[in-house]
PDB file of N, CA and C in Angstrom:
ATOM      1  N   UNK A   1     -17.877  30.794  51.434  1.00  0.00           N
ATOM      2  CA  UNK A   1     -18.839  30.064  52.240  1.00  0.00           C
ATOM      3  C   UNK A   1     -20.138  29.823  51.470  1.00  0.00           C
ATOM      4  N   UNK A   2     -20.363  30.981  50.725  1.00  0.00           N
ATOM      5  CA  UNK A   2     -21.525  30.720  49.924  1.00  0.00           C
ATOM      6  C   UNK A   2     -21.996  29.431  49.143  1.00  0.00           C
ATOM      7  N   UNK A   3     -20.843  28.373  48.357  1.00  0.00           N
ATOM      8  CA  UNK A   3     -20.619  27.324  47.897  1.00  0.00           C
ATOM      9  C   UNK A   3     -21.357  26.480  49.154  1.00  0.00           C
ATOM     10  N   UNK A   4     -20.898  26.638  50.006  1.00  0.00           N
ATOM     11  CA  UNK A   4     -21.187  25.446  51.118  1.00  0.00           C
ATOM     12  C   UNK A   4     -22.414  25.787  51.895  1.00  0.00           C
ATOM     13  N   UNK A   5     -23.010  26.406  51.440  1.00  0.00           N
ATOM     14  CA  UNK A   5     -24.251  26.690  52.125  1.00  0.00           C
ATOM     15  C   UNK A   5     -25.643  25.600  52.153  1.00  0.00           C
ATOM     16  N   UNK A   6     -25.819  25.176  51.231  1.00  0.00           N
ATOM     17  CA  UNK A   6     -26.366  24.255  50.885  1.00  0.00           C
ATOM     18  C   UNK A   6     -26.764  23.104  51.660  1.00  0.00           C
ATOM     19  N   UNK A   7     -24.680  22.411  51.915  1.00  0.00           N
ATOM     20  CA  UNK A   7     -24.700  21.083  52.811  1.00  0.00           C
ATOM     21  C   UNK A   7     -24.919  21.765  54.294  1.00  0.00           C
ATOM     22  N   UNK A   8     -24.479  23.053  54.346  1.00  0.00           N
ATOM     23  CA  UNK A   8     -24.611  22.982  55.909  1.00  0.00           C
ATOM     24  C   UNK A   8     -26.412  23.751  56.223  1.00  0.00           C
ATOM     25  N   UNK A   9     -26.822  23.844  55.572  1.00  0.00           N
ATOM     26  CA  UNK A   9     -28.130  23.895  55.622  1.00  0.00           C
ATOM     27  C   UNK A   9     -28.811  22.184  56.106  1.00  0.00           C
ATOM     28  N   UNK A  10     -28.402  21.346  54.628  1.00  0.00           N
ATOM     29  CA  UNK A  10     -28.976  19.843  55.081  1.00  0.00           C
ATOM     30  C   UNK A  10     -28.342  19.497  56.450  1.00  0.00           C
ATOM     31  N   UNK A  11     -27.222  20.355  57.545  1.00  0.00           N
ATOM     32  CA  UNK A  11     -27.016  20.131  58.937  1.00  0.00           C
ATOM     33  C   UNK A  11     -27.531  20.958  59.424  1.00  0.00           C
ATOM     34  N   UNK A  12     -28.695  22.102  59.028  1.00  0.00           N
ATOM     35  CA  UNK A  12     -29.119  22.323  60.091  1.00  0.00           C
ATOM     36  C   UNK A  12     -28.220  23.414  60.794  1.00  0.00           C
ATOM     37  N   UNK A  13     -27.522  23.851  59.929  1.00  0.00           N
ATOM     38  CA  UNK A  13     -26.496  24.903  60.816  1.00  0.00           C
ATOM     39  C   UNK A  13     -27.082  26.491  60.203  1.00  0.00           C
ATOM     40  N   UNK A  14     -27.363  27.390  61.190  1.00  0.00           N
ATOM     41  CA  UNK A  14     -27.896  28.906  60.354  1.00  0.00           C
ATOM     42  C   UNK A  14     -26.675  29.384  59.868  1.00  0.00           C
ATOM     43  N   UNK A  15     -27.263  30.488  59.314  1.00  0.00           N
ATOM     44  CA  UNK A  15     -25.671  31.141  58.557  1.00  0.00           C
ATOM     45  C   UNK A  15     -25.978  32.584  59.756  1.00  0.00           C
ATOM     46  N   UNK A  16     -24.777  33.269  59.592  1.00  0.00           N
ATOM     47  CA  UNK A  16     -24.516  34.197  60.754  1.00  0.00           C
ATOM     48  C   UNK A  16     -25.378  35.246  61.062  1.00  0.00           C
ATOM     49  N   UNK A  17     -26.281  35.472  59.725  1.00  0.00           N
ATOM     50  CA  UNK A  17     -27.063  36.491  59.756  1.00  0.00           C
ATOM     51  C   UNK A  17     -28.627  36.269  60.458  1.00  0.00           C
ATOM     52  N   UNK A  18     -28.743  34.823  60.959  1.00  0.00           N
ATOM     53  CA  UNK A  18     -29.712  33.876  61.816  1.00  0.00           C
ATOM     54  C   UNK A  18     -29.293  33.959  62.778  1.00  0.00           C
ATOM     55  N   UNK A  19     -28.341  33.628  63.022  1.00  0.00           N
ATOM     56  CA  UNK A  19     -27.163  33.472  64.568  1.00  0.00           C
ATOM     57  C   UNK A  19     -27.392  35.108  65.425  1.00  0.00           C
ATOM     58  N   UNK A  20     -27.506  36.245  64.412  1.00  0.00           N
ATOM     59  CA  UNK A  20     -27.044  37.198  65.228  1.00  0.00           C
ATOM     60  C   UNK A  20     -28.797  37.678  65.366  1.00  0.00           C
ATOM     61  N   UNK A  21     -29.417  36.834  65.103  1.00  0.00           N
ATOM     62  CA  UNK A  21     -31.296  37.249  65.159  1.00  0.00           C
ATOM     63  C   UNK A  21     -31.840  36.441  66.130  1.00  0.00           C
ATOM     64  N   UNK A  22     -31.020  35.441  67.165  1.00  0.00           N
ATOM     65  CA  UNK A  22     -31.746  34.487  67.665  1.00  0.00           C
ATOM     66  C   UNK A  22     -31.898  35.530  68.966  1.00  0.00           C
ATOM     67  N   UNK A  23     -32.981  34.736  70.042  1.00  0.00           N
ATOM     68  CA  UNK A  23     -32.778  35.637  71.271  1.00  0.00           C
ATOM     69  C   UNK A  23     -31.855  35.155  72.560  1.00  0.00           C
ATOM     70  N   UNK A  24     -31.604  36.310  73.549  1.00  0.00           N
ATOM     71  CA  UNK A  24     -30.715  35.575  74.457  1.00  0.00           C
ATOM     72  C   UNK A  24     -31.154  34.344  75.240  1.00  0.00           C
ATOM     73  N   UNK A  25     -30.268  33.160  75.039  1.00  0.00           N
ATOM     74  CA  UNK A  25     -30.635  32.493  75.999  1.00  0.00           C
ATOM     75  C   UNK A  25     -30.387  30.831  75.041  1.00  0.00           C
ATOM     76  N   UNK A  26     -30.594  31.208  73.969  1.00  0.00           N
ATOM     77  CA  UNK A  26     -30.896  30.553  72.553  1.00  0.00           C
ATOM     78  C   UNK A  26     -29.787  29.665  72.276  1.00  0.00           C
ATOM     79  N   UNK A  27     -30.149  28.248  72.538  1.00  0.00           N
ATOM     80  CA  UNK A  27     -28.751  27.440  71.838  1.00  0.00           C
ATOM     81  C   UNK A  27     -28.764  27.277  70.943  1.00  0.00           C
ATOM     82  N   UNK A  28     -27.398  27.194  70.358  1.00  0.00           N
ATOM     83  CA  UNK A  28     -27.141  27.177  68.636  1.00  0.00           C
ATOM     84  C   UNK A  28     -25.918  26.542  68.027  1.00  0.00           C
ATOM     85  N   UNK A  29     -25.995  26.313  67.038  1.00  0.00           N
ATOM     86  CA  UNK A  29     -24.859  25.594  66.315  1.00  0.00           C
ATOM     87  C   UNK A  29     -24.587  26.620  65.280  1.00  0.00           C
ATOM     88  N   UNK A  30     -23.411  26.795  64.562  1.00  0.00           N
ATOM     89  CA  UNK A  30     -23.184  27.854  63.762  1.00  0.00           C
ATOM     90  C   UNK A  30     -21.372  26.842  63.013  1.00  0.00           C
ATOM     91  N   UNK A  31     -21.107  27.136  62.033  1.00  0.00           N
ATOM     92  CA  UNK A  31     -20.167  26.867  60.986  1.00  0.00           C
ATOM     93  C   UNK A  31     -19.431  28.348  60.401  1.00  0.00           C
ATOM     94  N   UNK A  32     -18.342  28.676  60.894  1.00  0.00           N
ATOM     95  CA  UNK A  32     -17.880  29.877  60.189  1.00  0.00           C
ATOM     96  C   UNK A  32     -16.054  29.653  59.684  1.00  0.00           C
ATOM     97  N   UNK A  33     -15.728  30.575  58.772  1.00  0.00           N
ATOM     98  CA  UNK A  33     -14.398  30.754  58.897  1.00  0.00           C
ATOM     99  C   UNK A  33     -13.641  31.955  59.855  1.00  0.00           C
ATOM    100  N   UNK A  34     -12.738  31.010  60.259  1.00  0.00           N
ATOM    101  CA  UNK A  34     -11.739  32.068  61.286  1.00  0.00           C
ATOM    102  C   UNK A  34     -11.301  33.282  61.194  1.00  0.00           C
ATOM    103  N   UNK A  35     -11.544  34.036  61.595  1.00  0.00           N
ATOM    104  CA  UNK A  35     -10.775  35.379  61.137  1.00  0.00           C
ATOM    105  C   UNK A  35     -10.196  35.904  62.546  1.00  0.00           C
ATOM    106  N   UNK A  36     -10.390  35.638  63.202  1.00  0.00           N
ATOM    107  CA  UNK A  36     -10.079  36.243  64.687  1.00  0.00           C
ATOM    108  C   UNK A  36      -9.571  35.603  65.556  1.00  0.00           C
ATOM    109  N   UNK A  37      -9.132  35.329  66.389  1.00  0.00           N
ATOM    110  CA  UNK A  37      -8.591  35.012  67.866  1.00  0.00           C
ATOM    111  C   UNK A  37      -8.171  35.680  68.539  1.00  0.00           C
ATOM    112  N   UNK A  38      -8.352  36.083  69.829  1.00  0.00           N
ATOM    113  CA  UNK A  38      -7.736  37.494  70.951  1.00  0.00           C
ATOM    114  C   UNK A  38      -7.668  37.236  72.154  1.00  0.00           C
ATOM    115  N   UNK A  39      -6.824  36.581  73.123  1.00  0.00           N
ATOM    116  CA  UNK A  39      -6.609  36.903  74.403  1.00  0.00           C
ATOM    117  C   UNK A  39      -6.453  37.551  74.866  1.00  0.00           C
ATOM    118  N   UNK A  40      -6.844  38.325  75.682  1.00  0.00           N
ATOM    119  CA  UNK A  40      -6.809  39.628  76.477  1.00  0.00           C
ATOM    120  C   UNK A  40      -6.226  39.571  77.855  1.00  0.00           C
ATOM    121  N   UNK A  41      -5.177  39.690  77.945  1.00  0.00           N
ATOM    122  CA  UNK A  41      -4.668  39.938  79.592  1.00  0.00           C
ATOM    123  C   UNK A  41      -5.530  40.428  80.263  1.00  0.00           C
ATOM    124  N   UNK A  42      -6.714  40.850  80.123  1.00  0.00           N
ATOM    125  CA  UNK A  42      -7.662  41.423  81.471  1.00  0.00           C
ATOM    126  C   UNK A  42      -8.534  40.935  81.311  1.00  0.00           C
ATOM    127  N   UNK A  43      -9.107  39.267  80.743  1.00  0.00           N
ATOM    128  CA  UNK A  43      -9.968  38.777  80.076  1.00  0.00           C
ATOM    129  C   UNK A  43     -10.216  37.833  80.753  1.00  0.00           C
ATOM    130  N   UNK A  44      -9.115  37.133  82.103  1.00  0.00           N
ATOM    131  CA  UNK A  44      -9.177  35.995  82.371  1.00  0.00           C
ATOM    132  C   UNK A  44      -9.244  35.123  82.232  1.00  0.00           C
ATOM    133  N   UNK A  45      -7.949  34.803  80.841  1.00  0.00           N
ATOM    134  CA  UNK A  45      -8.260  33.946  80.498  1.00  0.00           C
ATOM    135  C   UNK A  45      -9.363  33.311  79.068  1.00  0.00           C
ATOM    136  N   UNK A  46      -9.874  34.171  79.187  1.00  0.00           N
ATOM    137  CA  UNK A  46     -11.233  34.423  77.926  1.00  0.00           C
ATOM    138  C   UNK A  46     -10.586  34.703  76.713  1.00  0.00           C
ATOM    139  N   UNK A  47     -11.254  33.723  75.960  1.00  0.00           N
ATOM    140  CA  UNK A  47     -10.570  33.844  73.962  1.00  0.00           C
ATOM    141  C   UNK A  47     -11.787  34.413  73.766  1.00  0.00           C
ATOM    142  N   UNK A  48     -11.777  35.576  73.444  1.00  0.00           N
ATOM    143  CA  UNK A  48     -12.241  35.825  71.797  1.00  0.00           C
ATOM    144  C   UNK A  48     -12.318  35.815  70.515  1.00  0.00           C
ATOM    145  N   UNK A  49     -13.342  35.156  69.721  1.00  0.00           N
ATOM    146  CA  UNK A  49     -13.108  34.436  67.979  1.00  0.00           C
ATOM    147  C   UNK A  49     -13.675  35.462  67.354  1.00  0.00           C
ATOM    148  N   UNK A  50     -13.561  35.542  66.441  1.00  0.00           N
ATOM    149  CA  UNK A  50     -14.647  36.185  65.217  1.00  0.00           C
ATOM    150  C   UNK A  50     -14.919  35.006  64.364  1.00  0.00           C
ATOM    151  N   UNK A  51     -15.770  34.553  63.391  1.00  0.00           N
ATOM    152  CA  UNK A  51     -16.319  33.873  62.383  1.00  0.00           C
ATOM    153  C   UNK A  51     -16.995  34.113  61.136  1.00  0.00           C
ATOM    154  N   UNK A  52     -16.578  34.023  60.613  1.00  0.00           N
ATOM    155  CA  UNK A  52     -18.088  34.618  59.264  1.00  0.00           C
ATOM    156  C   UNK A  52     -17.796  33.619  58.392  1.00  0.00           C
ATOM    157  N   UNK A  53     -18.928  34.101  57.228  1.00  0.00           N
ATOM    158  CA  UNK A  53     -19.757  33.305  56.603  1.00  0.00           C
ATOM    159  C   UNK A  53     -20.014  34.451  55.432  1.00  0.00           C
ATOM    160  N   UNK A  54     -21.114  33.910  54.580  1.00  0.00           N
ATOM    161  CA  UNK A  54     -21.077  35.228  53.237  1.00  0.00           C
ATOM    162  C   UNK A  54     -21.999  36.182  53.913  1.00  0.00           C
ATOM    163  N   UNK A  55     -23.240  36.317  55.258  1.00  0.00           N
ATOM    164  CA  UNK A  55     -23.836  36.628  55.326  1.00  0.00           C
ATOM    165  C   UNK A  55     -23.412  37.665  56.599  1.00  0.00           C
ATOM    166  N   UNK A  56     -22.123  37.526  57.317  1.00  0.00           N
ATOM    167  CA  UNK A  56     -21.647  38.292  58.361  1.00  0.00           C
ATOM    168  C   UNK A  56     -20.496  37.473  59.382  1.00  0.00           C
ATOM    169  N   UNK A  57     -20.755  38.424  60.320  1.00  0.00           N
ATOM    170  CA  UNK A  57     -19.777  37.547  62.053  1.00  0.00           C
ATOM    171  C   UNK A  57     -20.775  37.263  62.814  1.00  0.00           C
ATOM    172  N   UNK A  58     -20.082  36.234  63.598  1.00  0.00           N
ATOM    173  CA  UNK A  58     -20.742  35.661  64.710  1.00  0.00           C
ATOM    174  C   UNK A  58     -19.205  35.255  65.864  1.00  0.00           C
ATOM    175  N   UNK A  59     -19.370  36.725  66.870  1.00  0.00           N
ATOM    176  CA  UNK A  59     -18.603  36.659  68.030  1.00  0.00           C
ATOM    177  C   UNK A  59     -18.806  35.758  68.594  1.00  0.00           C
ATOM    178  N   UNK A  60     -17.640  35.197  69.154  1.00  0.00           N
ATOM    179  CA  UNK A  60     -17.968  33.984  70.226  1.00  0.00           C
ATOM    180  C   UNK A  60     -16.953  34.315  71.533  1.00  0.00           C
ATOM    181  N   UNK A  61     -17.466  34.052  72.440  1.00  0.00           N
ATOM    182  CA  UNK A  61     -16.452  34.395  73.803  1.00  0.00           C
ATOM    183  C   UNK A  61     -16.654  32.464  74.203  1.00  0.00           C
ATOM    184  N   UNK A  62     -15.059  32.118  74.305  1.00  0.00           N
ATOM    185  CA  UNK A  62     -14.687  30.802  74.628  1.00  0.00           C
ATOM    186  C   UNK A  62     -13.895  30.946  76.296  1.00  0.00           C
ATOM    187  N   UNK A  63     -15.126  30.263  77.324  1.00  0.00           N
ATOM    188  CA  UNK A  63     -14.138  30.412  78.569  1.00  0.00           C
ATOM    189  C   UNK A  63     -13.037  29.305  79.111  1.00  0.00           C
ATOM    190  N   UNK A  64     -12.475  29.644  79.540  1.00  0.00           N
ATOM    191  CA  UNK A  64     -10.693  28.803  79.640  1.00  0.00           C
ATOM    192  C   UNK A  64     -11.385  27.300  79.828  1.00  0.00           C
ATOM    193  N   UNK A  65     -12.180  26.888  80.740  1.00  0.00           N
ATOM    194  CA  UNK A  65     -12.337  25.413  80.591  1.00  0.00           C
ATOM    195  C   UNK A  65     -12.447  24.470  79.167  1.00  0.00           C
ATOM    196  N   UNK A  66     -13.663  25.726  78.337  1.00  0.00           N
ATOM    197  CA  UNK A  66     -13.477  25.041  76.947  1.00  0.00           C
ATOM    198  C   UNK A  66     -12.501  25.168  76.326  1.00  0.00           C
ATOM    199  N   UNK A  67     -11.386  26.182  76.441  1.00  0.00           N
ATOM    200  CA  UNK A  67     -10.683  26.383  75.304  1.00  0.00           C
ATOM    201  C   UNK A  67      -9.390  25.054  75.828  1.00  0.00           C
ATOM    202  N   UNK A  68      -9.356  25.302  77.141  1.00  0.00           N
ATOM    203  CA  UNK A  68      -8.298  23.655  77.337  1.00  0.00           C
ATOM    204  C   UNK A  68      -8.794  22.485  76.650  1.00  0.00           C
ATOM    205  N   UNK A  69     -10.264  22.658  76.545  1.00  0.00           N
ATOM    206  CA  UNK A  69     -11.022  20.551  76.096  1.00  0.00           C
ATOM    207  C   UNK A  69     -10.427  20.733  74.287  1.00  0.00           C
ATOM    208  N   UNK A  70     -10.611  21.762  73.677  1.00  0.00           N
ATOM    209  CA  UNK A  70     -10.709  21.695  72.532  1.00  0.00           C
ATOM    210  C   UNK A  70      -9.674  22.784  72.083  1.00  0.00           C
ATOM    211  N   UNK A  71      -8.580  22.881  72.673  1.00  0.00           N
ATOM    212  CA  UNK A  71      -7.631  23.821  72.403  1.00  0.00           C
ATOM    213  C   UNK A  71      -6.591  23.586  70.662  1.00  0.00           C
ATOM    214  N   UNK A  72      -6.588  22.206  70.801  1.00  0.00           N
ATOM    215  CA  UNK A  72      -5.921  21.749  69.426  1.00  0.00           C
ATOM    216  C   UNK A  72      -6.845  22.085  67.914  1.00  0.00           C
ATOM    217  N   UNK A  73      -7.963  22.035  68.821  1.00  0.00           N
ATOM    218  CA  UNK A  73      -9.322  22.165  67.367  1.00  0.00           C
ATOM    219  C   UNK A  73      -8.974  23.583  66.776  1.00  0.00           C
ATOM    220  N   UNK A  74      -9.510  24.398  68.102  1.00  0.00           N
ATOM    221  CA  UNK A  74      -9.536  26.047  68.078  1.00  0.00           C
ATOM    222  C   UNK A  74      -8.187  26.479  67.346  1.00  0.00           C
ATOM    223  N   UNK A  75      -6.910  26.060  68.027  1.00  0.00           N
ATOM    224  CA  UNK A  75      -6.133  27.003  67.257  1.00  0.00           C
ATOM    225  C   UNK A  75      -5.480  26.460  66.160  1.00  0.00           C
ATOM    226  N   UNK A  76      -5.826  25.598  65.485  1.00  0.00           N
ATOM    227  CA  UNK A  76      -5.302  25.263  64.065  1.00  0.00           C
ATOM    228  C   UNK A  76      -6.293  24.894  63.419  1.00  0.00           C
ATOM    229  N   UNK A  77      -7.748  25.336  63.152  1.00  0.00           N
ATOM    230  CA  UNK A  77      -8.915  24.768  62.047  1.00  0.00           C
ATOM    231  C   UNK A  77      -9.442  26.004  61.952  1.00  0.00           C
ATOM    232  N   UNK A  78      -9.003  26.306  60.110  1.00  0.00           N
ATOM    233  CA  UNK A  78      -9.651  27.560  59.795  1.00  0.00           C
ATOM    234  C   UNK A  78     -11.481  27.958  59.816  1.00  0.00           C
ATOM    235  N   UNK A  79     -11.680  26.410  59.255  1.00  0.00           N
ATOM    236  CA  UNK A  79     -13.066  26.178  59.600  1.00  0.00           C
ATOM    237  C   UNK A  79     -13.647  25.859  60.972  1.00  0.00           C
ATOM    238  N   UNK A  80     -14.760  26.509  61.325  1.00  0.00           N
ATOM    239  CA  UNK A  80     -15.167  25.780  62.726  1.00  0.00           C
ATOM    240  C   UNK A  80     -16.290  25.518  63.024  1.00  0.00           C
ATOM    241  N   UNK A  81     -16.535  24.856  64.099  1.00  0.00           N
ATOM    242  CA  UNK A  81     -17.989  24.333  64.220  1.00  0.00           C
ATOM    243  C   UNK A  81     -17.996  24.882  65.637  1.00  0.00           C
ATOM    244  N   UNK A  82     -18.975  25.686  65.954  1.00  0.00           N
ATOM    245  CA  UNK A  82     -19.402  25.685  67.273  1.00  0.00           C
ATOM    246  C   UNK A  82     -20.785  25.603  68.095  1.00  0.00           C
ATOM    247  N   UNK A  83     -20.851  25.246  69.293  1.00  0.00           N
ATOM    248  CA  UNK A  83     -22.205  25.067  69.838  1.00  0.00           C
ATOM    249  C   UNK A  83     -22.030  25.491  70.554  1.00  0.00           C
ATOM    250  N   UNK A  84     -23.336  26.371  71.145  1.00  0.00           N
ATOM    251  CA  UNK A  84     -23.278  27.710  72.413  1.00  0.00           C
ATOM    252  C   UNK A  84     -24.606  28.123  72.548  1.00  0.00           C
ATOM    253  N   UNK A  85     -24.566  29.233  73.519  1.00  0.00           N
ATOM    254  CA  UNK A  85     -25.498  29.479  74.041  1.00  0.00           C
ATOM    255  C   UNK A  85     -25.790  31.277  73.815  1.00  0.00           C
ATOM    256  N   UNK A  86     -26.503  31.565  72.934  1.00  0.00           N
ATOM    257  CA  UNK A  86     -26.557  33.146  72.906  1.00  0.00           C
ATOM    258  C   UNK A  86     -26.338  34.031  73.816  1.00  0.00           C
ATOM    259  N   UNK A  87     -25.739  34.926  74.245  1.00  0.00           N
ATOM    260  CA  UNK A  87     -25.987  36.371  74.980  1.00  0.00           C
ATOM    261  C   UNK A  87     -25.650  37.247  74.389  1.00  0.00           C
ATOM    262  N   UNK A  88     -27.348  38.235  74.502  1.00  0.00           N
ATOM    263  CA  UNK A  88     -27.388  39.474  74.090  1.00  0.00           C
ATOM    264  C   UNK A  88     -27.352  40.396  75.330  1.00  0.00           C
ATOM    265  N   UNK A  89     -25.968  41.048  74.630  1.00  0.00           N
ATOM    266  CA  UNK A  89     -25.660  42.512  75.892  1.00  0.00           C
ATOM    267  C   UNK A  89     -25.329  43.894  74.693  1.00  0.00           C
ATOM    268  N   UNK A  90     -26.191  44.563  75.231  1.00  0.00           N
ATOM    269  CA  UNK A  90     -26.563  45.914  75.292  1.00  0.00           C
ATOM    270  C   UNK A  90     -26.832  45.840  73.011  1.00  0.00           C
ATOM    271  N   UNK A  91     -27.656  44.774  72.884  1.00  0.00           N
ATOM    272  CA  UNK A  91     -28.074  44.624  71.913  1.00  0.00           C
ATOM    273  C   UNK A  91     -26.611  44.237  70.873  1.00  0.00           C
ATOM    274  N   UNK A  92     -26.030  43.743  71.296  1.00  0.00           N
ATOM    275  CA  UNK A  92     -24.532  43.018  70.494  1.00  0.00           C
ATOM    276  C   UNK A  92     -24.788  41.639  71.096  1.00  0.00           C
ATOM    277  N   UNK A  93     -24.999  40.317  69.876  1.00  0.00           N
ATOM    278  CA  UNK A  93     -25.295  39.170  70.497  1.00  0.00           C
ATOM    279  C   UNK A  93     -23.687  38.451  70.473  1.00  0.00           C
ATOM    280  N   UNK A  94     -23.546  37.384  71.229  1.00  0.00           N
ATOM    281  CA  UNK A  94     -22.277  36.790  71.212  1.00  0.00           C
ATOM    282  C   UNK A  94     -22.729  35.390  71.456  1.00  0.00           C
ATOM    283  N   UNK A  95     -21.860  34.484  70.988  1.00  0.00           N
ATOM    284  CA  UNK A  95     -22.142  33.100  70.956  1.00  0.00           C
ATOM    285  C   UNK A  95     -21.565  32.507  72.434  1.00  0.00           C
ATOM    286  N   UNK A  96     -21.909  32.276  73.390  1.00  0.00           N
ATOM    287  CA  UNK A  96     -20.980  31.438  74.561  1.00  0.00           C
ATOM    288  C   UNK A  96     -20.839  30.203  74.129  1.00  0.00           C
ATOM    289  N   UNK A  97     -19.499  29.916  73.756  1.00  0.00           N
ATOM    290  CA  UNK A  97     -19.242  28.367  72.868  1.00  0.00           C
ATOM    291  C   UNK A  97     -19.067  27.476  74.040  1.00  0.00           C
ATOM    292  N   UNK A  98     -19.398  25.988  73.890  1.00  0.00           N
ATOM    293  CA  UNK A  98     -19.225  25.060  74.884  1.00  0.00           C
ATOM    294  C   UNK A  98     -18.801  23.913  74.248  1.00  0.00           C
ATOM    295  N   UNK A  99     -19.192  24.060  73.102  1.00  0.00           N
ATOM    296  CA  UNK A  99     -18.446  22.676  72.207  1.00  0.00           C
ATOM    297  C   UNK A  99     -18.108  23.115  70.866  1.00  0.00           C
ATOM    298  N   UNK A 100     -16.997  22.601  70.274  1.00  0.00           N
ATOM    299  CA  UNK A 100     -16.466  22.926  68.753  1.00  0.00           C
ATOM    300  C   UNK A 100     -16.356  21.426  68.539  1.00  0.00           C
ATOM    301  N   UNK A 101     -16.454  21.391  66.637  1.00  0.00           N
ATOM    302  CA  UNK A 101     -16.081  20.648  65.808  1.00  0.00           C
ATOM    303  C   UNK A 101     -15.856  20.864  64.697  1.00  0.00           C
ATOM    304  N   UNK A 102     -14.836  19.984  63.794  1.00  0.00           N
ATOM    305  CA  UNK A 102     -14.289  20.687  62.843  1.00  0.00           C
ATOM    306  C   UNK A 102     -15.647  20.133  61.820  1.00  0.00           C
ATOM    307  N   UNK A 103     -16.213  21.010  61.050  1.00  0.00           N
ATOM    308  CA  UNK A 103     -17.336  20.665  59.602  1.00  0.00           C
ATOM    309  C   UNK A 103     -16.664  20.408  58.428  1.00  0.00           C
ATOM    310  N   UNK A 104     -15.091  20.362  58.624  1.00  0.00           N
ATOM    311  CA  UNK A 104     -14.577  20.064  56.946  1.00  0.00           C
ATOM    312  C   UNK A 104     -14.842  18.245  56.550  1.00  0.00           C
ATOM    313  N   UNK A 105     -15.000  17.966  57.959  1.00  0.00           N
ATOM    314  CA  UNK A 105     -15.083  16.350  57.947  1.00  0.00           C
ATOM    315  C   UNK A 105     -16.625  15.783  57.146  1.00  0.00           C
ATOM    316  N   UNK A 106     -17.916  16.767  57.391  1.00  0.00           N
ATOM    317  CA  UNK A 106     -19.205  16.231  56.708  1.00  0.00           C
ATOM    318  C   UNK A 106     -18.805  16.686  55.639  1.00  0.00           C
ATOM    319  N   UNK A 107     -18.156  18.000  54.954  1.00  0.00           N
ATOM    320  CA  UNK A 107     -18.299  18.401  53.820  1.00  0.00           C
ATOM    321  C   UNK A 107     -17.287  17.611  52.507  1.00  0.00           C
ATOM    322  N   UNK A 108     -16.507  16.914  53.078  1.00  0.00           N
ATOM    323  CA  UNK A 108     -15.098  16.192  52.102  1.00  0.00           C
ATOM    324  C   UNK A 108     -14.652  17.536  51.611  1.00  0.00           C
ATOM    325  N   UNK A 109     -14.154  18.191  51.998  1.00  0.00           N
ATOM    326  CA  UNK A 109     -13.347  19.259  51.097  1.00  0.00           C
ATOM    327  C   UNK A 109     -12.957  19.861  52.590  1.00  0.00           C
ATOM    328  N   UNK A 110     -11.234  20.110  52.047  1.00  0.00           N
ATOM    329  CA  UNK A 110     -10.515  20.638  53.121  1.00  0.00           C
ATOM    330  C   UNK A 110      -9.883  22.492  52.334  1.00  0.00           C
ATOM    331  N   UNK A 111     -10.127  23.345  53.434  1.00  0.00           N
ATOM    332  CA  UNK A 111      -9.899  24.524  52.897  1.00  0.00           C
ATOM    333  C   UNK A 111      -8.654  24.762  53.875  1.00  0.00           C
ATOM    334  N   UNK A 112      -7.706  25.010  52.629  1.00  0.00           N
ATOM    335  CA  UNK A 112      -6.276  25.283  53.390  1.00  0.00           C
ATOM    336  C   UNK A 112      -5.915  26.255  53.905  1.00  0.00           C
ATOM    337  N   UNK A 113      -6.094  27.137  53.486  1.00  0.00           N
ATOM    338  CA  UNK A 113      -5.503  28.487  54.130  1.00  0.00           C
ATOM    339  C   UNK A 113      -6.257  29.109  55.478  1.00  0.00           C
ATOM    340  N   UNK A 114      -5.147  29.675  55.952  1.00  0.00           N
ATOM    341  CA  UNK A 114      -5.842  30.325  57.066  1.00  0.00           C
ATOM    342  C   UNK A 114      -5.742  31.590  57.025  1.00  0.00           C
ATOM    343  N   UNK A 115      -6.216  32.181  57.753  1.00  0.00           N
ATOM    344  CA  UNK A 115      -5.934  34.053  56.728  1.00  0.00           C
ATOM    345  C   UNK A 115      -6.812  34.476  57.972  1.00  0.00           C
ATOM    346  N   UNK A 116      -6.832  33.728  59.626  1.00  0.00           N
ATOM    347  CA  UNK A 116      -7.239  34.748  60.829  1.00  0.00           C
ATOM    348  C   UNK A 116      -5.977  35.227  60.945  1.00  0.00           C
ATOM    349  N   UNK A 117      -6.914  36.605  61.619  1.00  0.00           N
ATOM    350  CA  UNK A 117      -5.748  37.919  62.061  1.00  0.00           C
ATOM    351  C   UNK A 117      -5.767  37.319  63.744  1.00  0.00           C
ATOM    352  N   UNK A 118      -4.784  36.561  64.290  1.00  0.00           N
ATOM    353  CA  UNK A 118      -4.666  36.559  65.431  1.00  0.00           C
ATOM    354  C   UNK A 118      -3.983  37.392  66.724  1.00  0.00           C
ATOM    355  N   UNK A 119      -4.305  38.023  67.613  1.00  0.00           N
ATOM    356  CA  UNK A 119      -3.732  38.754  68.340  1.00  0.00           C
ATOM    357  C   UNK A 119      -3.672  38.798  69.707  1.00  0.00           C
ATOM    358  N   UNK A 120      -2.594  38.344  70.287  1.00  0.00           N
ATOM    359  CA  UNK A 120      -2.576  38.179  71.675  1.00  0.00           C
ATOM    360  C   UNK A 120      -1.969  39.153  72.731  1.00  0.00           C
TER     361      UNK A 120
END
């Protein structure tokens, strides 16, 4: 990620170690690679992502309405783009995502592999 820091700076996107400093309440845009996905049978429905970047993670809790609008994005783009809304609980911040997009499209370079640990 470090390579790409640069262009996604000229967007305006923080890197994770900004993301996890903002306060609750705080909308944000953030760019990470996938490492995570987790449905939880007692979750209702609720995906959990992980993301990082060279600088850390940035949790995101995706609730079922979004994950139906953008379900094709989420589960096949190693890269991701998300927009959300901070909540900090019990000092662990999490991203509430409401919109994704894929960032391989501003950057021209497609990163192939995927290498999230997914677990359902």
């Amino acid at each position: 990620m470090a390579p790409l820091r640069e262009r996604f700076r000229a967007e305006h996107l923080p890197d994770a170690a900004e993301v996890r400093a903002l306060r609750h309440g705080r909308r944000t845009r953030y760019a990470g690679l996938v490492i995570c996905r987790q449905r939880s049978a007692t979750a209702s429905g609720v995906l959990f992502m992980t993301l990082e970047d060279e600088t850390g993670f940035v949790n995101l809790v995706v609730r079922n309405q979004v994950l139906e609008r953008y379900a094709r994005l989420i589960k096949t783009t190693n890269l991701l783009g998300v927009t959300g809304r901070i909540q900090q609980q019990d000092s662990v911040p999490h991203l509430i995502a409401d919109a994704f997009r894929d960032p391989q499209s501003l950057l021209k370079v497609r990163i192939e592999a995927n290498y999230s640990r997914d677990f359902h």
